[in-house]
Protein backbone atom coordinates (compact mmCIF):
# COMPACT_ATOMS: atom_id res chain seq x y z
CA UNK A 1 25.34 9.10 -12.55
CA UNK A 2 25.08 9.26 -16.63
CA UNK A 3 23.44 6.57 -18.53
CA UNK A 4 25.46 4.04 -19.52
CA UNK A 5 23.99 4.80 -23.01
CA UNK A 6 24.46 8.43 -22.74
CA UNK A 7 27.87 10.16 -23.97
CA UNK A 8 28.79 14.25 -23.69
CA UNK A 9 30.79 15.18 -26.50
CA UNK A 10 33.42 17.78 -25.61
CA UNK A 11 31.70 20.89 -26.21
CA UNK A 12 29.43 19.57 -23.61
CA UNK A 13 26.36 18.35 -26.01
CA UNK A 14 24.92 15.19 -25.10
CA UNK A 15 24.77 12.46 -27.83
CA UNK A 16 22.64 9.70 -27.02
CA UNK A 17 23.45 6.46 -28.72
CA UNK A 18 20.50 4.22 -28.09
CA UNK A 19 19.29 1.06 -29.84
CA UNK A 20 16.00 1.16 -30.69
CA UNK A 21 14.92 -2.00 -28.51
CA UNK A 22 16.17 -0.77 -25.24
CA UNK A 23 14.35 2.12 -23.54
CA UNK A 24 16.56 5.13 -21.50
CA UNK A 25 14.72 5.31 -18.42
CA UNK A 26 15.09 8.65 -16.11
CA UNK A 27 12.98 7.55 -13.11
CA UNK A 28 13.58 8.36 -9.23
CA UNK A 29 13.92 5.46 -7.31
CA UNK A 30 11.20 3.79 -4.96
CA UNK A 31 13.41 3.82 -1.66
CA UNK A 32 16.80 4.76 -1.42
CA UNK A 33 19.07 3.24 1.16
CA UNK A 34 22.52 4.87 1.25
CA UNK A 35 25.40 2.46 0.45
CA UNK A 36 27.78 1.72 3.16
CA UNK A 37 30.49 -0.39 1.89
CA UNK A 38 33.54 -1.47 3.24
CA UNK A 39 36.05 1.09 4.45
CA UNK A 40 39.07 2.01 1.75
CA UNK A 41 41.76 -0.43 3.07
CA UNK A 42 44.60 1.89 2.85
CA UNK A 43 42.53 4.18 5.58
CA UNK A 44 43.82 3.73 8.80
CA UNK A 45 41.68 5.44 10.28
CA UNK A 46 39.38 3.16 11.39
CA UNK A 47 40.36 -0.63 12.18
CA UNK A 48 38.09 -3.71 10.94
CA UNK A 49 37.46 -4.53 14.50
CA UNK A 50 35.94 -1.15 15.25
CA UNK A 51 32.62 -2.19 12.56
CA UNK A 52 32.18 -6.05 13.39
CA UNK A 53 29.38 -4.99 16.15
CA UNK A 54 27.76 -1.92 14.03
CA UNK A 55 24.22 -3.83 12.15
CA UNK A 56 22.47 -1.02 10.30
CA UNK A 57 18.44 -1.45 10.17
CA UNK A 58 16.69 0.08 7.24
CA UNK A 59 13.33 -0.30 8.20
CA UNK A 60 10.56 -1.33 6.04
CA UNK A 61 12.20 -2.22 2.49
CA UNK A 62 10.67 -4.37 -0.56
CA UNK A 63 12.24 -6.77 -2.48
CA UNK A 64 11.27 -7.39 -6.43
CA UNK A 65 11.86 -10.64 -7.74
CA UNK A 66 11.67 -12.15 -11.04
CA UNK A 67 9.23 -14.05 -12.36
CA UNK A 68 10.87 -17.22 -12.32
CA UNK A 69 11.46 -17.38 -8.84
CA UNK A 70 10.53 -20.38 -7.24
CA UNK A 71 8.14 -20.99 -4.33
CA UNK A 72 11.48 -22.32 -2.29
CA UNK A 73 13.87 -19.18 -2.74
CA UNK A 74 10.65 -17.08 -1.80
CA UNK A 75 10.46 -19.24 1.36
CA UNK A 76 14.14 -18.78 2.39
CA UNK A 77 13.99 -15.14 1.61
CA UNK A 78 10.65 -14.89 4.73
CA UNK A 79 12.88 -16.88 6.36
CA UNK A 80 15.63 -14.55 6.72
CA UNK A 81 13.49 -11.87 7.90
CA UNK A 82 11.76 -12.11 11.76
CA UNK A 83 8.55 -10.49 11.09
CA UNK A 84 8.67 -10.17 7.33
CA UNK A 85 5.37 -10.89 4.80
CA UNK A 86 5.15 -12.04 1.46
CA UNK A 87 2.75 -10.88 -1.52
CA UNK A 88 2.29 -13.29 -4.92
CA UNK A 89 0.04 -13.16 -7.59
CA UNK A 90 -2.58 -10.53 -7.62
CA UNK A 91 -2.08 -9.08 -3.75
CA UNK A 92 1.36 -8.67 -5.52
CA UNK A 93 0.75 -6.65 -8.56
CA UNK A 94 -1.97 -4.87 -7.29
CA UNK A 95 -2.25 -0.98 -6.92
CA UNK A 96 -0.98 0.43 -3.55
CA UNK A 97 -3.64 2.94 -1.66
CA UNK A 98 -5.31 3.08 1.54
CA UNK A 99 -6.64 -0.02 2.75
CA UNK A 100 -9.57 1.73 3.99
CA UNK A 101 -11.73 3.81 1.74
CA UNK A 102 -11.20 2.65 -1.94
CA UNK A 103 -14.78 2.70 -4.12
CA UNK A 104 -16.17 1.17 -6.73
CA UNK A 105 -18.91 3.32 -8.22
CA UNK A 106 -21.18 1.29 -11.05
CA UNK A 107 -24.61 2.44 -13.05
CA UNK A 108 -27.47 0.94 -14.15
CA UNK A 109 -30.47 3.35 -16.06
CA UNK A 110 -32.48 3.71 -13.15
CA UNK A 111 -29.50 3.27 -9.94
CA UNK A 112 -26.35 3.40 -8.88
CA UNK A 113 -24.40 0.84 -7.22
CA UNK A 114 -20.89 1.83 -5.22
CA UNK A 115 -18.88 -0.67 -2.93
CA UNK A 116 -16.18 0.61 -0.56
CA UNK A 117 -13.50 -1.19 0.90
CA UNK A 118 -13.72 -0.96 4.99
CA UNK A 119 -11.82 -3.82 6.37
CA UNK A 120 -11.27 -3.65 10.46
CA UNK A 121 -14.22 -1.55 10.80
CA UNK A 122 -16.72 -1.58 13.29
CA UNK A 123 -20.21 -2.36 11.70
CA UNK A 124 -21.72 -1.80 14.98
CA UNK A 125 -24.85 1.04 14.22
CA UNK A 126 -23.65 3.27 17.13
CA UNK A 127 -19.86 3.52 15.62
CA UNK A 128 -20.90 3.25 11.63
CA UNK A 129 -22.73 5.81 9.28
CA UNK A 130 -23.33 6.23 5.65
CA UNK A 131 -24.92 9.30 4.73
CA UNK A 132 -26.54 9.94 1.02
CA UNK A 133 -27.42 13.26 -0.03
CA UNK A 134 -29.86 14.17 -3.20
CA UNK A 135 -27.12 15.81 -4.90
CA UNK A 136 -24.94 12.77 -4.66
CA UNK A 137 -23.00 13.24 -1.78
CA UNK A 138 -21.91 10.13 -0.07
CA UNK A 139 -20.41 10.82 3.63
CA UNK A 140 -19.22 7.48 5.12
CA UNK A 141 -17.85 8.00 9.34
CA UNK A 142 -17.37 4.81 11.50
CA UNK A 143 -14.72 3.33 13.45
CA UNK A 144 -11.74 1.00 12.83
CA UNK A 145 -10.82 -1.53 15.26
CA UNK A 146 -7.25 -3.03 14.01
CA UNK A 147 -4.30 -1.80 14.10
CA UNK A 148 -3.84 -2.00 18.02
CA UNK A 149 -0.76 -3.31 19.50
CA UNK A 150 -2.20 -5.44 22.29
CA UNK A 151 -5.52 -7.80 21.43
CA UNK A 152 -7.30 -9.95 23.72
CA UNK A 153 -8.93 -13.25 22.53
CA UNK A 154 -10.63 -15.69 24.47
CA UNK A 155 -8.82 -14.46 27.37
CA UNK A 156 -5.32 -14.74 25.97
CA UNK A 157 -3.22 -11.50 25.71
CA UNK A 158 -1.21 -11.11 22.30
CA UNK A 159 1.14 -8.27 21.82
CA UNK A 160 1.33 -8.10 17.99
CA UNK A 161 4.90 -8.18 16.18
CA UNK A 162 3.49 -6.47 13.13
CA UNK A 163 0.45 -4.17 12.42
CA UNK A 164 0.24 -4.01 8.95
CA UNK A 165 -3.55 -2.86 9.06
CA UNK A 166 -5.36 0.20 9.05
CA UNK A 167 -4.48 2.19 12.51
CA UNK A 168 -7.76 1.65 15.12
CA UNK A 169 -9.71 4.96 15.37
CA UNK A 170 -12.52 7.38 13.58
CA UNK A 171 -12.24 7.87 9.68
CA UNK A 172 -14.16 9.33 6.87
CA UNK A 173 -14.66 8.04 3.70
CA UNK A 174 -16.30 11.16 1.32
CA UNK A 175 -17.22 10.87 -2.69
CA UNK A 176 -19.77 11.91 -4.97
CA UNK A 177 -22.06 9.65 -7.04
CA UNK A 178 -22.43 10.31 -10.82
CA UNK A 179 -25.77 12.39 -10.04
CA UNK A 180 -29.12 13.23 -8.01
CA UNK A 181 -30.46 10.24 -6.70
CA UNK A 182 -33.22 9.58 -4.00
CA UNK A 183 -31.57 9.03 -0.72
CA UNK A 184 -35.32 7.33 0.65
CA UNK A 185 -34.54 4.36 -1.56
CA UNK A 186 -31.06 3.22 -0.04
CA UNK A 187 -30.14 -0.95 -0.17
CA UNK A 188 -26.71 -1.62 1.59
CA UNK A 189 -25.26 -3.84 3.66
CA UNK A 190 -21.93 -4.33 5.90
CA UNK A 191 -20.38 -7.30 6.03
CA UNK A 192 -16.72 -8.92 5.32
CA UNK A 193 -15.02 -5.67 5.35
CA UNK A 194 -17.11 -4.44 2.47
CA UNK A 195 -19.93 -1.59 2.19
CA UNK A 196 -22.18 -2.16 -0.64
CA UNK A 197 -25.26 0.31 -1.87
CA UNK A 198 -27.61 0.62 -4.54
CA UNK A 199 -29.58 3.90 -4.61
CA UNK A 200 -32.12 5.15 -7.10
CA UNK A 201 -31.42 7.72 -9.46
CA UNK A 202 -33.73 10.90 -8.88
């Protein structure tokens, strides 16, 4: 489909006529869901009672809103949905990735500091690892433990609707720090989802 700001002369040149204020975009779009409109009434082919039972399911889709929406259209939007979930503000805008593994790397003159994101994971010491080479290397293995579809608590079975977190089983998590460092003098702890470390530079 042309731009509605693009025009092809007829020798087949195009001319673009743009105003300065408005961008021409040429992106590929996020999800495509092929249209399927109603039928061309003067086909015969197939009656109107023939389609009243067909419901077509898309899947997964997002929905971008503008900025003035208001807490109460949001809210009747979840509502249509049976297992849908809403993002605002910064869980919202922020980048989309693996939800296990990101890393924050910082440095200091003597250290280095890196936190990684490992939500759902076992910090148990049998199922967890973080190994620290001189040359850098950081080798993170362990174990998740969301992402099931039945979980037990407090003797209640639930058989979840939605698993939206990281699948249960083993991972790796592998990236280098800025240089040598001294993997005898290691600080780091486990908790909330989050591995942090501080090792000195070598």
């Amino acid at each position: 489909m042309a731009s509605p700001l693009r025009s092809k002369s007829e020798n087949g040149e195009n001319n673009e006529h743009t105003s300065p204020q408005q961008l021409v975009l040429d992106v590929a779009p996020l999800n495509c869901v092929p249209y399927v409109g109603p039928t061309n009434p003067d086909d015969k082919s197939v009656s109107p009672e023939e389609n009243t039972d067909v419901t077509e399911t898309i899947g997964p889709a997002m929905i971008f809103l503008p900025s003035e929406t208001t807490s109460e259209d949001l809210d009747s939007i979840v509502a249509c949905t049976k297992h849908g979930v809403a993002l605002t503000g910064a869980a919202a805008t922020g980048t989309m990735g693996p939800i296990v593994g990101l890393v924050d790397i910082g440095v200091l003159e003597d250290s280095y500091y890196f936190r990684v994101s490992l939500p759902g994971v076992s910090p148990d010491k049998k199922d967890f690892s973080c190994d620290i080479e001189s040359d850098g290397k950081v080798l993170i293995k362990g174990i998740t433990t969301t992402g099931e579809k039945v979980v037990v608590k407090n003797s209640q079975v639930f058989h979840m609707l939605t698993q939206n977190l990281c699948p249960s089983g083993h991972f790796t998590v592998s990236f280098e720090l800025p240089g040598p460092v001294d993997p005898e003098k290691v600080t780091s702890c486990l908790a909330n989802g989050l591995l942090e470390a501080v090792v000195k530079k070598r």
